[in-house]
Protein backbone atom coordinates (compact mmCIF):
# COMPACT_ATOMS: atom_id res chain seq x y z
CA UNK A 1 0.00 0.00 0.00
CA UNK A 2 3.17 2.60 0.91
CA UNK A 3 4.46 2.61 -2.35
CA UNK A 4 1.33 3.33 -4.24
CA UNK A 5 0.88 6.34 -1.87
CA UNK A 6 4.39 7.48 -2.92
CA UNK A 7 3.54 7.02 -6.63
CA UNK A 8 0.19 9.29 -5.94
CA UNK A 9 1.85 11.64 -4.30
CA UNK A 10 4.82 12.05 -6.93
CA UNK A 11 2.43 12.39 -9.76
CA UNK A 12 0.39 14.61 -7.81
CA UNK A 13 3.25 16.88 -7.71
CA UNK A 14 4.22 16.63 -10.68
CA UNK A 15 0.64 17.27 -12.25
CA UNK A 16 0.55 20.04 -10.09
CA UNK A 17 3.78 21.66 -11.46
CA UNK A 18 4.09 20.02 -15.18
CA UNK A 19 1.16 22.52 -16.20
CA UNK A 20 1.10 25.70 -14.04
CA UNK A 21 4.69 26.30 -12.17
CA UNK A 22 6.42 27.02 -15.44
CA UNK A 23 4.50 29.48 -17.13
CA UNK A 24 5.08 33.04 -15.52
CA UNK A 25 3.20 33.71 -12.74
CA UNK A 26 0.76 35.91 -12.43
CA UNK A 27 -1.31 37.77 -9.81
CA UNK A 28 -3.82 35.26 -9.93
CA UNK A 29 -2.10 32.09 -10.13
CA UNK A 30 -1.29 30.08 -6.89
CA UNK A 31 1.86 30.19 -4.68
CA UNK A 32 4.04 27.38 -4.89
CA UNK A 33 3.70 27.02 -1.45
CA UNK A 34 -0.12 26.83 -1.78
CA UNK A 35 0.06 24.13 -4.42
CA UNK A 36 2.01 22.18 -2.10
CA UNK A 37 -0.37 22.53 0.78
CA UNK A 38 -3.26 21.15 -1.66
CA UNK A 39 -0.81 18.00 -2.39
CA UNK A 40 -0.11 17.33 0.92
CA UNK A 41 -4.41 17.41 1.94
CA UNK A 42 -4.87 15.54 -0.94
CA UNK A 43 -2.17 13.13 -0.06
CA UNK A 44 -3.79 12.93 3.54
CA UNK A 45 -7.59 12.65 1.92
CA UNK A 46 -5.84 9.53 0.18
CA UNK A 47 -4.47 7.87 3.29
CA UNK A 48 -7.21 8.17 5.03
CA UNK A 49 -9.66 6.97 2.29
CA UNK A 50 -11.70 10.56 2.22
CA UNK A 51 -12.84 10.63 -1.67
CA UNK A 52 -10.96 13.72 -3.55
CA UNK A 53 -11.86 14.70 -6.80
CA UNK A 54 -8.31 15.30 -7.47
CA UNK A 55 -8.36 17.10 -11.14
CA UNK A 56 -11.18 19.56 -9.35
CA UNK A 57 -8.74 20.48 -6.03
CA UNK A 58 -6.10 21.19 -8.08
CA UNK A 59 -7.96 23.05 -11.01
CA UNK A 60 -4.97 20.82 -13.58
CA UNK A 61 -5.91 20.86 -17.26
CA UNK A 62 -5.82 17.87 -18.99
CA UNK A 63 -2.55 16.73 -20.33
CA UNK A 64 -2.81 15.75 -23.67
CA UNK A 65 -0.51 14.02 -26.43
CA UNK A 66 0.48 14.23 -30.04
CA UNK A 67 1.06 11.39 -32.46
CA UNK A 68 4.68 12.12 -31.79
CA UNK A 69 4.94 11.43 -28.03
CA UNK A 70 4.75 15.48 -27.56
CA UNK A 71 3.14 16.10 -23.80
CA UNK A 72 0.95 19.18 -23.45
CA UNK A 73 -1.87 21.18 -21.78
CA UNK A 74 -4.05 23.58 -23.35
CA UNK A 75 -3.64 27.13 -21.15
CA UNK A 76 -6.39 28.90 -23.85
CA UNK A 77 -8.27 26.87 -26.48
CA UNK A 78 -8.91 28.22 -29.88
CA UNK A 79 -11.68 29.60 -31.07
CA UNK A 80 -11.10 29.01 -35.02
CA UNK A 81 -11.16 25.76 -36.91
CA UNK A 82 -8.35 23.97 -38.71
CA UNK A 83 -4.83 23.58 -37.92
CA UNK A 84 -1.87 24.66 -39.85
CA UNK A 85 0.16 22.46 -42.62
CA UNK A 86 3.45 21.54 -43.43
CA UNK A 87 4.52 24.79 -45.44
CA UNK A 88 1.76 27.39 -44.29
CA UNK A 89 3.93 30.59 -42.69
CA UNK A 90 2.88 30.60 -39.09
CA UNK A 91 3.32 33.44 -36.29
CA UNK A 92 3.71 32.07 -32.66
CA UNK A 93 4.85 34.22 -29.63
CA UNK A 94 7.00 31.60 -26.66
CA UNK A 95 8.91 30.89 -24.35
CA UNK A 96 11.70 27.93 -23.23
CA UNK A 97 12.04 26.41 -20.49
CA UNK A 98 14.73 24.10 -19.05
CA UNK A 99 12.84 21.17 -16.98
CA UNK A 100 13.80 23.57 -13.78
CA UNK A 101 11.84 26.66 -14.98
CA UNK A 102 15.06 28.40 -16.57
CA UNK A 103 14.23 30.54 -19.36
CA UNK A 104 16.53 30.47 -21.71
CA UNK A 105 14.64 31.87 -24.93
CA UNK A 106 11.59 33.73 -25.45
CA UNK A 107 9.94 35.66 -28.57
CA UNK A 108 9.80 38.73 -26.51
CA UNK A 109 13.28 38.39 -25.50
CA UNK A 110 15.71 41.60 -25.54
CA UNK A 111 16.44 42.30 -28.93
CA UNK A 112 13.50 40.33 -30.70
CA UNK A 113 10.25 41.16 -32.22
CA UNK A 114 7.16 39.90 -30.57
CA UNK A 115 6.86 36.91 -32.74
CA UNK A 116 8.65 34.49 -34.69
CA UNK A 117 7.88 33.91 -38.12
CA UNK A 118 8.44 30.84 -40.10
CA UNK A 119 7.34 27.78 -42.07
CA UNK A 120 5.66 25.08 -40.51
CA UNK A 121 7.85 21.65 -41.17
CA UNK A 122 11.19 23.24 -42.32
CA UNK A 123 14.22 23.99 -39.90
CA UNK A 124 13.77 27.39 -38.37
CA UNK A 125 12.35 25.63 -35.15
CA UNK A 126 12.95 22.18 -33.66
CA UNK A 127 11.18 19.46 -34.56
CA UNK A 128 8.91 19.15 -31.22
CA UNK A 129 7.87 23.00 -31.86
CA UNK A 130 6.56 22.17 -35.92
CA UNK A 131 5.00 18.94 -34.27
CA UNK A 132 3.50 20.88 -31.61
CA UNK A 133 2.22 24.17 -33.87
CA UNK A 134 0.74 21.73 -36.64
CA UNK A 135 -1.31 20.34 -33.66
CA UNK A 136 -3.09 24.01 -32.46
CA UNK A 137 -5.37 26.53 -33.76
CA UNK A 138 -5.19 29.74 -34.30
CA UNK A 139 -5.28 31.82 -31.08
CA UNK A 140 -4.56 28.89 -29.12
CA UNK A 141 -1.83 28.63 -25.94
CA UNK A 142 -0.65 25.36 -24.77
CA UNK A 143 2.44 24.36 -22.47
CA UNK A 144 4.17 21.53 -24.14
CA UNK A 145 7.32 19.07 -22.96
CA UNK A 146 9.47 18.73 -26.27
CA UNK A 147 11.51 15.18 -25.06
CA UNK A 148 15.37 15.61 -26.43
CA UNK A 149 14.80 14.01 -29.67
CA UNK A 150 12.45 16.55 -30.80
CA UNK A 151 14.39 19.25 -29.46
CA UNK A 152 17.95 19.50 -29.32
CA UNK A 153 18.93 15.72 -28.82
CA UNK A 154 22.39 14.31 -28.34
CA UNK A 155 24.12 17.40 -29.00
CA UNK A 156 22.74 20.10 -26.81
CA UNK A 157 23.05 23.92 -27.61
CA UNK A 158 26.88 24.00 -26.68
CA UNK A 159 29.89 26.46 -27.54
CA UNK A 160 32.91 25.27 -29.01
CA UNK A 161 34.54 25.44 -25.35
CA UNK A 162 32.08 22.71 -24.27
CA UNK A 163 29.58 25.28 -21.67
CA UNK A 164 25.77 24.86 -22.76
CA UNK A 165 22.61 26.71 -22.75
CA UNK A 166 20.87 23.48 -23.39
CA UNK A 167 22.97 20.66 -22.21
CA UNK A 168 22.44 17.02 -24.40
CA UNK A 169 19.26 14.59 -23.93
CA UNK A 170 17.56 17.98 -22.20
CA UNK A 171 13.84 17.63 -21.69
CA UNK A 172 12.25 21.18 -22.52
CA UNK A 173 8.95 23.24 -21.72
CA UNK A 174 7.48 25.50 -24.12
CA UNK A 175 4.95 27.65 -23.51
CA UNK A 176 3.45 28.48 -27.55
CA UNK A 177 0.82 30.82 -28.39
CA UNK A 178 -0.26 30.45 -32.19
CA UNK A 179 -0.87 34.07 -33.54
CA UNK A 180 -1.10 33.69 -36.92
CA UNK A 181 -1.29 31.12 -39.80
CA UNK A 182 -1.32 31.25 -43.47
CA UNK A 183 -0.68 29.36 -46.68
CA UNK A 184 2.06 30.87 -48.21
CA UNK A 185 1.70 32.23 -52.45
CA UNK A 186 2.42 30.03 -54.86
């Protein structure tokens, strides 16, 4: 029975950070602290066999997953129909995570416009970011987890002098918001 408890509890955690710690906090988003104290009842409502609607007491979206083994929660569904194609121009506004809430890009960045521009399915962005844009609507937000291989794999994001932004086989969180999408002129 103990180890199932620990299992609950660990995925409890983790459902309660995988969607909502990363993204920047706002004013009306919870304290980590406060997130903690709802695992912790909820762990207790467990051992002591209370039921706990557990999606409801932590208010978690629903983790979802593409073809491609891409991980991801919808922060602000789409209101428009269809999805962009391999070759339509898209806009999308993010940000990057490393799996311990380091930014280390954004569109709105120093320096950088407030979107980034390019075709869906060529090599502007890494493969986990076309998979995940050719799976949203326009308007839409999600958080997604982009596993290494879709992302920078073996190699990292590494200087010549061997210090890394990304480091290899890094796991990373992307919070995409899909401005715009088009089909590009023939």
């Amino acid at each position: 029975m103990r180890p199932k408890i620990i299992l609950l509890t660990l995925h409890l955690f983790s459902s309660a950070f995988s969607a909502r710690s990363l993204s920047m906090p706002t004013k009306d988003s919870p304290s980590r602290r406060a997130v903690i104290n709802k695992v912790a009842a909820a762990s207790l409502a467990v051992v002591t066999g209370s039921g706990v609607n557990m999606r409801a007491a932590f208010a978690v979206p629903e983790i979802l997953m593409t073809q491609g083994g891409i991980k991801y929660a919808i922060l602000k569904p789409s209101k428009e129909k269809g999805v962009p194609l391999k070759g339509d121009i898209v806009a999308i506004e993010y940000t990057g995570y490393l799996i311990d809430g380091t930014i280390f890009d954004a569109s709105h960045a120093e320096g950088k416009k407030n979107a980034l521009m390019f075709e869906v399915g060529g090599n502007a962005v890494v493969d986990g970011i076309n998979e995940m844009v050719m799976n949203m609507g326009v308007g839409e937000k999600v958080q997604a987890i982009i596993p290494a291989d879709k992302a920078f794999g073996d190699k990292g994001l590494c200087l010549e002098n061997g210090e890394c932004l990304i480091k290899p086989k890094s796991t990373l969180v992307y919070d995409v918001f899909l401005k715009r999408s088009a089909i590009p002129p023939p």
